[in-house]
C-alpha atoms as a PDB file:
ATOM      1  CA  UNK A   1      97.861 101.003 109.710  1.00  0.00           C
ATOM      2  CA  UNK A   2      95.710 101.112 106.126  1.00  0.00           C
ATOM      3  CA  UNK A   3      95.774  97.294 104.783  1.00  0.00           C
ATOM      4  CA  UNK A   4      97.763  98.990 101.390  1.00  0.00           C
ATOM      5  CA  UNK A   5      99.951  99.571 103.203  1.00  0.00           C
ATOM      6  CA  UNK A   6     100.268  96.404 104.869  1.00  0.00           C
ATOM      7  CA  UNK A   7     100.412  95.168 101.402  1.00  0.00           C
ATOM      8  CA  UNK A   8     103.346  97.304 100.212  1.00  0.00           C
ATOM      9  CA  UNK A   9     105.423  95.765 103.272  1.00  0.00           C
ATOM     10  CA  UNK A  10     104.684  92.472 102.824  1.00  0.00           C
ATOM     11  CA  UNK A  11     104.806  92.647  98.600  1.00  0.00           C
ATOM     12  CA  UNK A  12     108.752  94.409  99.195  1.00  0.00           C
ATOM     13  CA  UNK A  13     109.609  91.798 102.634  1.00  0.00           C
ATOM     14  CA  UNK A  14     108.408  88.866 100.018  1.00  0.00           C
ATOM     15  CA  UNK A  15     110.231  89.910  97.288  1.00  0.00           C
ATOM     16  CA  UNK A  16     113.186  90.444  99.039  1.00  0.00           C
ATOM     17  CA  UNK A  17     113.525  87.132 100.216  1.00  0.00           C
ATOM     18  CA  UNK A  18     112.466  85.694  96.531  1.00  0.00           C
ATOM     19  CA  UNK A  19     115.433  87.060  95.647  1.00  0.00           C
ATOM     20  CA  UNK A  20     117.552  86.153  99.018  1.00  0.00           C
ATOM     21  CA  UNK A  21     116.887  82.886  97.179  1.00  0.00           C
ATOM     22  CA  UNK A  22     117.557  83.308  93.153  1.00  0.00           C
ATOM     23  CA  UNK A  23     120.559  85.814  93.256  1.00  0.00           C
ATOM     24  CA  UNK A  24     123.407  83.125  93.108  1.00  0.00           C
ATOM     25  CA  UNK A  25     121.303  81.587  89.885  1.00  0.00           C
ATOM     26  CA  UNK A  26     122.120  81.740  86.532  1.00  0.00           C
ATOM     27  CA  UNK A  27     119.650  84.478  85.440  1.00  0.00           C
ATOM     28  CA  UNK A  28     120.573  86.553  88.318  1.00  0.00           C
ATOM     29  CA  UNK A  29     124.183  86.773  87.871  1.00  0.00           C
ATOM     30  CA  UNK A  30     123.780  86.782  84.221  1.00  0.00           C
ATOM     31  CA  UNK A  31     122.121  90.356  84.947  1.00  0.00           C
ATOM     32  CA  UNK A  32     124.301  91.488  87.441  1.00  0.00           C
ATOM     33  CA  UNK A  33     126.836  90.495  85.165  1.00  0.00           C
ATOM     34  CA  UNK A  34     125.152  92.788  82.251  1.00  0.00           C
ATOM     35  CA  UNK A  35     125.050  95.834  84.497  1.00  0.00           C
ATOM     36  CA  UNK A  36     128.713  95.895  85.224  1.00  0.00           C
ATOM     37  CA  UNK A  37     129.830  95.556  81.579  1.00  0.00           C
ATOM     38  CA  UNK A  38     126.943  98.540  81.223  1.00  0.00           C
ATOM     39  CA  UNK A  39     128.737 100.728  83.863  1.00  0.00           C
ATOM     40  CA  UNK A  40     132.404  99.677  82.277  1.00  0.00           C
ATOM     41  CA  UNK A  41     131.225 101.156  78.673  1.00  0.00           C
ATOM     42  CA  UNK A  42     130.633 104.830  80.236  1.00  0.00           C
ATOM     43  CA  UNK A  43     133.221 104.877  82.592  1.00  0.00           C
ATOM     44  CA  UNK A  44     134.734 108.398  82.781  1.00  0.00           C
ATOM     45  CA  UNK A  45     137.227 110.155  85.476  1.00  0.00           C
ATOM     46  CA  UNK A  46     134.704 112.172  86.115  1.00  0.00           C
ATOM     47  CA  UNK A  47     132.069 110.117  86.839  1.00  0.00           C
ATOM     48  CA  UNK A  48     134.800 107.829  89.166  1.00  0.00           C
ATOM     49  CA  UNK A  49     134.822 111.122  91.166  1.00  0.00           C
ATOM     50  CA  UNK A  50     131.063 111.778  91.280  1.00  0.00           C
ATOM     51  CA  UNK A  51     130.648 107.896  92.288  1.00  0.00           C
ATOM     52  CA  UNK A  52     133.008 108.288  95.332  1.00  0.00           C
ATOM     53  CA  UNK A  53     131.521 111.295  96.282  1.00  0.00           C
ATOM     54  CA  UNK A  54     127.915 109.651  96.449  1.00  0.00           C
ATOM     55  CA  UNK A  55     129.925 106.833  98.353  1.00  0.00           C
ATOM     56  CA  UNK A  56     130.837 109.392 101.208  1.00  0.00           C
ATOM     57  CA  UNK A  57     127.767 111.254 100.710  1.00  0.00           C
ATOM     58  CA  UNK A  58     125.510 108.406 101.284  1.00  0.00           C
ATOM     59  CA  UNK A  59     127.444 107.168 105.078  1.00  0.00           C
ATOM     60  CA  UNK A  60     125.664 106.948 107.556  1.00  0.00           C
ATOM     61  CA  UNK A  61     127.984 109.533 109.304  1.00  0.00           C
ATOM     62  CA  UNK A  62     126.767 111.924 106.800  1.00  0.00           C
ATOM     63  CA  UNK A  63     122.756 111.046 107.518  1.00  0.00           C
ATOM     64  CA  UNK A  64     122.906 110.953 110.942  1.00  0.00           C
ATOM     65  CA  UNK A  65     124.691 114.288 110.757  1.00  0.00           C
ATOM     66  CA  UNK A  66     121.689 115.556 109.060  1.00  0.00           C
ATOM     67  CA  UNK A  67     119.060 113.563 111.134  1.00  0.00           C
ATOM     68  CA  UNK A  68     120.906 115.906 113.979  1.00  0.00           C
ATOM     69  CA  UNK A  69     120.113 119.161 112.370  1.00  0.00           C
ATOM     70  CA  UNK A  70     116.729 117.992 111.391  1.00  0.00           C
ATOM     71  CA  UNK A  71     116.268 116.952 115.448  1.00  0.00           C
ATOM     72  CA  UNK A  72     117.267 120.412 116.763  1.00  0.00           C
ATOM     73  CA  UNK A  73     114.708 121.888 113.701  1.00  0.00           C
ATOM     74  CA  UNK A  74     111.883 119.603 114.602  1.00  0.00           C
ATOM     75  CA  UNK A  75     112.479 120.643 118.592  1.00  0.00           C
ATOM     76  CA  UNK A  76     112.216 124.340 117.505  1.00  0.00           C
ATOM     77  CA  UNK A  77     109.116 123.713 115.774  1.00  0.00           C
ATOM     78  CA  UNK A  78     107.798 121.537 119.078  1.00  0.00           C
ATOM     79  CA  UNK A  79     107.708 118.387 116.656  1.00  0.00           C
ATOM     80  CA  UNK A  80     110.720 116.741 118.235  1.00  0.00           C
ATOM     81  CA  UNK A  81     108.978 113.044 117.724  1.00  0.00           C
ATOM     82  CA  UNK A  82     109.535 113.524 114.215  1.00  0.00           C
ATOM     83  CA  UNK A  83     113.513 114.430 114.395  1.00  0.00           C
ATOM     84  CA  UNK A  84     113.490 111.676 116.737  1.00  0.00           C
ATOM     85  CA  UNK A  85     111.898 108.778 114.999  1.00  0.00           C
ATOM     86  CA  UNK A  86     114.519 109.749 111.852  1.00  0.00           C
ATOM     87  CA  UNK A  87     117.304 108.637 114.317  1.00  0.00           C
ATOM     88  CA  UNK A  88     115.674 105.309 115.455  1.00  0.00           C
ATOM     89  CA  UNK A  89     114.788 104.521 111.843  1.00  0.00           C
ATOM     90  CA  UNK A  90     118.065 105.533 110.755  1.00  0.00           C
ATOM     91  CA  UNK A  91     119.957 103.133 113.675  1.00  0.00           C
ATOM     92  CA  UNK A  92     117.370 100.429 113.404  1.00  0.00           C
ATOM     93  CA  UNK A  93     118.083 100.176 110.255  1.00  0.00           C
ATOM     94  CA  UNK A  94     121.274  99.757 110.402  1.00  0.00           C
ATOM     95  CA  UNK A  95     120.676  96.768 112.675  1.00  0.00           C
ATOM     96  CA  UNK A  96     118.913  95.312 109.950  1.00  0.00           C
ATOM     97  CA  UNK A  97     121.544  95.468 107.473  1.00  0.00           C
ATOM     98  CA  UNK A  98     124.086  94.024 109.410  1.00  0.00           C
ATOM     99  CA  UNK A  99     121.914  91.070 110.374  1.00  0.00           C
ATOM    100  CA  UNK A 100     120.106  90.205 107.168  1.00  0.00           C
ATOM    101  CA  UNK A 101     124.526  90.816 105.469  1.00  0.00           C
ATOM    102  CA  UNK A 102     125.309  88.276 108.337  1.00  0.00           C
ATOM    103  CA  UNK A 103     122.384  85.709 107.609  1.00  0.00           C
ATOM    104  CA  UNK A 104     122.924  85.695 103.427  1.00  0.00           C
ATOM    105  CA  UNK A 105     126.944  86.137 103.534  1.00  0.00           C
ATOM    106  CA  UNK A 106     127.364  86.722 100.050  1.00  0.00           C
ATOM    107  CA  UNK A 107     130.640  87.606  98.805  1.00  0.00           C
ATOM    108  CA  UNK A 108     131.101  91.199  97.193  1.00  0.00           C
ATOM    109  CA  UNK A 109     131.966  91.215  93.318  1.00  0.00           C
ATOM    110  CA  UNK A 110     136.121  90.402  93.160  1.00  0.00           C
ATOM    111  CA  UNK A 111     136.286  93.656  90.691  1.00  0.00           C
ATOM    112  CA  UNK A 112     135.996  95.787  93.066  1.00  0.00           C
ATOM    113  CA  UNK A 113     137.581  99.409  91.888  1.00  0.00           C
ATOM    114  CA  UNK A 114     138.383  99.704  95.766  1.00  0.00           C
ATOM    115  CA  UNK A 115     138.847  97.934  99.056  1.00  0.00           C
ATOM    116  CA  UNK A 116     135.024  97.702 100.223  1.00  0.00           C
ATOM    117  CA  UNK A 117     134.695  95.123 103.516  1.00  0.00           C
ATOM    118  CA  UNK A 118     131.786  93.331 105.050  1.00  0.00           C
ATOM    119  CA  UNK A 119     129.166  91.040 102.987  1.00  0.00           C
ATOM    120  CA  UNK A 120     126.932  92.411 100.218  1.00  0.00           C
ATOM    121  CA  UNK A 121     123.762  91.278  99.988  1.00  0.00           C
ATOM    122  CA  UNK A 122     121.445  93.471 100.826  1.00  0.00           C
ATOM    123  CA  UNK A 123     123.103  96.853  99.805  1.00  0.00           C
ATOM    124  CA  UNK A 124     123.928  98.840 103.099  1.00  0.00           C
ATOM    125  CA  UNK A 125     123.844 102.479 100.680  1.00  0.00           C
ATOM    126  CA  UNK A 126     120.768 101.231  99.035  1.00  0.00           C
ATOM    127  CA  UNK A 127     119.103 100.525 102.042  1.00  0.00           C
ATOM    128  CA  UNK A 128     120.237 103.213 104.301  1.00  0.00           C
ATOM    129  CA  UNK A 129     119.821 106.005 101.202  1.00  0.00           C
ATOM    130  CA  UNK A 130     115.701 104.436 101.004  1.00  0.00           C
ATOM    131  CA  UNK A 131     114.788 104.492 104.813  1.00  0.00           C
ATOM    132  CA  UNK A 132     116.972 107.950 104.533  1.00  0.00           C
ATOM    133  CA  UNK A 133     115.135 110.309 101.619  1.00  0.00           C
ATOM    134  CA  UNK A 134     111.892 108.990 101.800  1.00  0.00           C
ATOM    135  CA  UNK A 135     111.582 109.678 105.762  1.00  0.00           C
ATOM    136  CA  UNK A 136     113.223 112.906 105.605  1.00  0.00           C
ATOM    137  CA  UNK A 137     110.350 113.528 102.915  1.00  0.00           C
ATOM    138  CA  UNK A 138     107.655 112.605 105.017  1.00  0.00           C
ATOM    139  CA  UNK A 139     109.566 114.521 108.002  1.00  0.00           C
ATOM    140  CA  UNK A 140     109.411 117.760 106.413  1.00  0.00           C
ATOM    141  CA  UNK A 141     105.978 118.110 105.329  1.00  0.00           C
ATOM    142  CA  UNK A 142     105.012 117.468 108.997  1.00  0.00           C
ATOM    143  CA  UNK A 143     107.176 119.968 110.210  1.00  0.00           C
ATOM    144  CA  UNK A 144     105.776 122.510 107.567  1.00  0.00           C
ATOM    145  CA  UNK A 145     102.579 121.416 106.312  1.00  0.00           C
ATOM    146  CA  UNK A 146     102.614 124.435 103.264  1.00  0.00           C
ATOM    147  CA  UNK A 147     105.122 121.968 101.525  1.00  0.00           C
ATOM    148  CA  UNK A 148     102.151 119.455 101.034  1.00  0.00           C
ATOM    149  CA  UNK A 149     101.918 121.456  97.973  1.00  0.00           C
ATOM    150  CA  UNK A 150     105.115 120.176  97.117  1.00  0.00           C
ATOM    151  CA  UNK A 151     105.340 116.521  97.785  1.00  0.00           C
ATOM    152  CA  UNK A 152     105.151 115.521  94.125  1.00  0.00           C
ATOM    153  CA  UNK A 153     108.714 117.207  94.042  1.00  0.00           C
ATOM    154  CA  UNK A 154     110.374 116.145  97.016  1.00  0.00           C
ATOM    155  CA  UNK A 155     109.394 112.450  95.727  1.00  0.00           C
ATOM    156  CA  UNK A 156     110.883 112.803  92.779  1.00  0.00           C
ATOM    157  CA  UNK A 157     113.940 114.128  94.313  1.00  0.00           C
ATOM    158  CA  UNK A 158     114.507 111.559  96.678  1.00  0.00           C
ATOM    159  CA  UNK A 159     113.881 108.864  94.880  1.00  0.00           C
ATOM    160  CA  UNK A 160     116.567 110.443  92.539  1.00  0.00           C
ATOM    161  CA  UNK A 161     118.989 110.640  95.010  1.00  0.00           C
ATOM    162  CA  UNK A 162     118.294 107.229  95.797  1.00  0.00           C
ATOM    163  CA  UNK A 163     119.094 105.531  92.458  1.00  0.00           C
ATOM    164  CA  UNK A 164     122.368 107.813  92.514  1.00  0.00           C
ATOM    165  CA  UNK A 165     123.790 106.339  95.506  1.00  0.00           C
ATOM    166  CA  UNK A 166     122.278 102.984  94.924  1.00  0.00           C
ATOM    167  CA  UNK A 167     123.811 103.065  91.248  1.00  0.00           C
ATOM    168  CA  UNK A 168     127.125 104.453  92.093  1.00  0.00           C
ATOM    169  CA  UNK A 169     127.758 101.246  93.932  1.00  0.00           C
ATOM    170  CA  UNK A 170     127.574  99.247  90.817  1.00  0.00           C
ATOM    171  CA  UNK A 171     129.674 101.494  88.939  1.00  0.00           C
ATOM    172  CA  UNK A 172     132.176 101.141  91.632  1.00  0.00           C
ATOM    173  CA  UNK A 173     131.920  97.348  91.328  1.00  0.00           C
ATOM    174  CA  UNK A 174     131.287  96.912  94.972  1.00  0.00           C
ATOM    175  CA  UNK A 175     127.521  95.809  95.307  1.00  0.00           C
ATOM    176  CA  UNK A 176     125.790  93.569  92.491  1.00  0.00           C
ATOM    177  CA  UNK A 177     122.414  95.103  90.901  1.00  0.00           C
ATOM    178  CA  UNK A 178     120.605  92.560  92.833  1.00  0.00           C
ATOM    179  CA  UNK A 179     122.000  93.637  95.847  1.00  0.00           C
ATOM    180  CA  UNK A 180     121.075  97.094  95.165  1.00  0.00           C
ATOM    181  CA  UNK A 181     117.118  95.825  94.439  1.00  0.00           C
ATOM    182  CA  UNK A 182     117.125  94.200  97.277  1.00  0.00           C
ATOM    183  CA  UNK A 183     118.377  96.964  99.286  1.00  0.00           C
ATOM    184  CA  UNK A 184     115.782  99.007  98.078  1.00  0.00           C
ATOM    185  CA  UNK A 185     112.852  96.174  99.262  1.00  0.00           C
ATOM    186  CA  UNK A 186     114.227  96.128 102.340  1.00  0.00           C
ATOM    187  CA  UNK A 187     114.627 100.173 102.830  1.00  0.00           C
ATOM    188  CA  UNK A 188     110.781 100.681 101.661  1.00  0.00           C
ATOM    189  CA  UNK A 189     109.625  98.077 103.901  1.00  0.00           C
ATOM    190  CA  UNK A 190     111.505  99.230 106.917  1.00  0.00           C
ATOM    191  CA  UNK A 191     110.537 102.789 106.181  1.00  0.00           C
ATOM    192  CA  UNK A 192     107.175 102.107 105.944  1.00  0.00           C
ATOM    193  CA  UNK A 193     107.310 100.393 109.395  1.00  0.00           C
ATOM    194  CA  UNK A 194     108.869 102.911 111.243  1.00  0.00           C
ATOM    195  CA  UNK A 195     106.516 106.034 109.869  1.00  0.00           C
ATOM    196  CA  UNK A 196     103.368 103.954 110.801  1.00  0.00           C
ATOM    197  CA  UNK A 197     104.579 103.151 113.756  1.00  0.00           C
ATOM    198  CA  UNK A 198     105.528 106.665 115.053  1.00  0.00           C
ATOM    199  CA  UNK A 199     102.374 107.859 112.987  1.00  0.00           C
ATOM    200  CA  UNK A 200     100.166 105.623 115.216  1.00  0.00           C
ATOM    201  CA  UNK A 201     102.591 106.199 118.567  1.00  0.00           C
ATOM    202  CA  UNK A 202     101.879 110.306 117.935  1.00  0.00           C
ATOM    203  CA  UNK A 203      98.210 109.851 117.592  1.00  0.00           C
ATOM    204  CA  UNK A 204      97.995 107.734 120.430  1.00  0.00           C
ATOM    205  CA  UNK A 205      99.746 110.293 122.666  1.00  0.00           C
ATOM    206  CA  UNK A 206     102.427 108.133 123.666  1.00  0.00           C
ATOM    207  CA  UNK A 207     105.273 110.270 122.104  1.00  0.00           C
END
């Protein structure tokens, strides 16, 4: 693996747990406080329905269904290591989540606009949406190298879709901001361990 991006992991695995540390202080919540009261002032029925449907959009049900299709694609194009290491990230993740929500146990925000169980810090959509968009990126220029020419693009995409999801869950009140930035620290990082290590797994021949 290239030492920058050793660096990137361990800058976003630092920070994270930096702010595993400040978010029950008084700056913290003062700006997770701030972005609700943000969300509250251009709260519209319409964007209540475009929220919920990131919420359902962003499951994992709905990414592994996708990390499926992308599987049977990747076999047809005899690059089925790629479909497969979407999966493992995908579940590994996952695993992550649940253990670093089960280590912090923080409480999600009592203004919740619906019933939302489990703990909240780190964001499980922020998180899963991350490891989700930017591996699918990387994914498909492997698959089809002639959209190289369009990385730039699919970037920019992804990492719009990302701060849809991530954002819709403070909208909906059930995920502070800085469970959302954390979500995202934790999301890169994990992403960028699973690509190297399938990257370095394929070039070694072992998958």
């Amino acid at each position: 693996m290239k030492k920058n991006n050793w660096i990137t992991i361990f800058t976003s695995i630092f920070l994270f747990f930096i702010l595993g540390l400040l978010y029950d202080s008084q700056t913290v919540r003062h700006i997770d406080h701030s972005s609700f009261k943000f969300f509250e002032m251009i709260r519209t029925d319409a964007l209540d329905s475009f929220c919920l449907f990131l919420r359902d959009f962003g499951s994992s049900k709905m990414y592994l269904t996708i990390a499926v299709i992308i599987l049977i694609y990747s076999i047809f194009r005899k690059k089925a290591w790629t479909g497969i290491s979407l999966i493992i990230t995908l579940l590994t993740a996952r695993v992550v989540v649940n253990v670093l929500k089960g280590i912090y146990e923080r409480p999600r925000p009592t203004s919740m606009y619906y019933v939302e169980h489990g703990f909240s810090f780190p964001s499980g959509h922020a998180v899963m949406a991350t490891c989700f968009f930017l591996t699918v990126c990387f994914i498909l220029i492997v698959l089809d190298v002639r959209l190289i020419k369009q990385k730039r693009i699919l970037e920019i995409t992804a990492i719009l879709i990302i701060l849809l999801i991530s954002f819709s869950r403070v909208y909906l009140h059930v995920h502070h901001l800085s469970d959302i930035i954390a979500g995202w620290f934790v999301g890169y990082a994990w992403y960028s361990i699973c690509k190297n290590t399938f990257i370095f797994l394929h070039e070694k021949r072992q998958i």
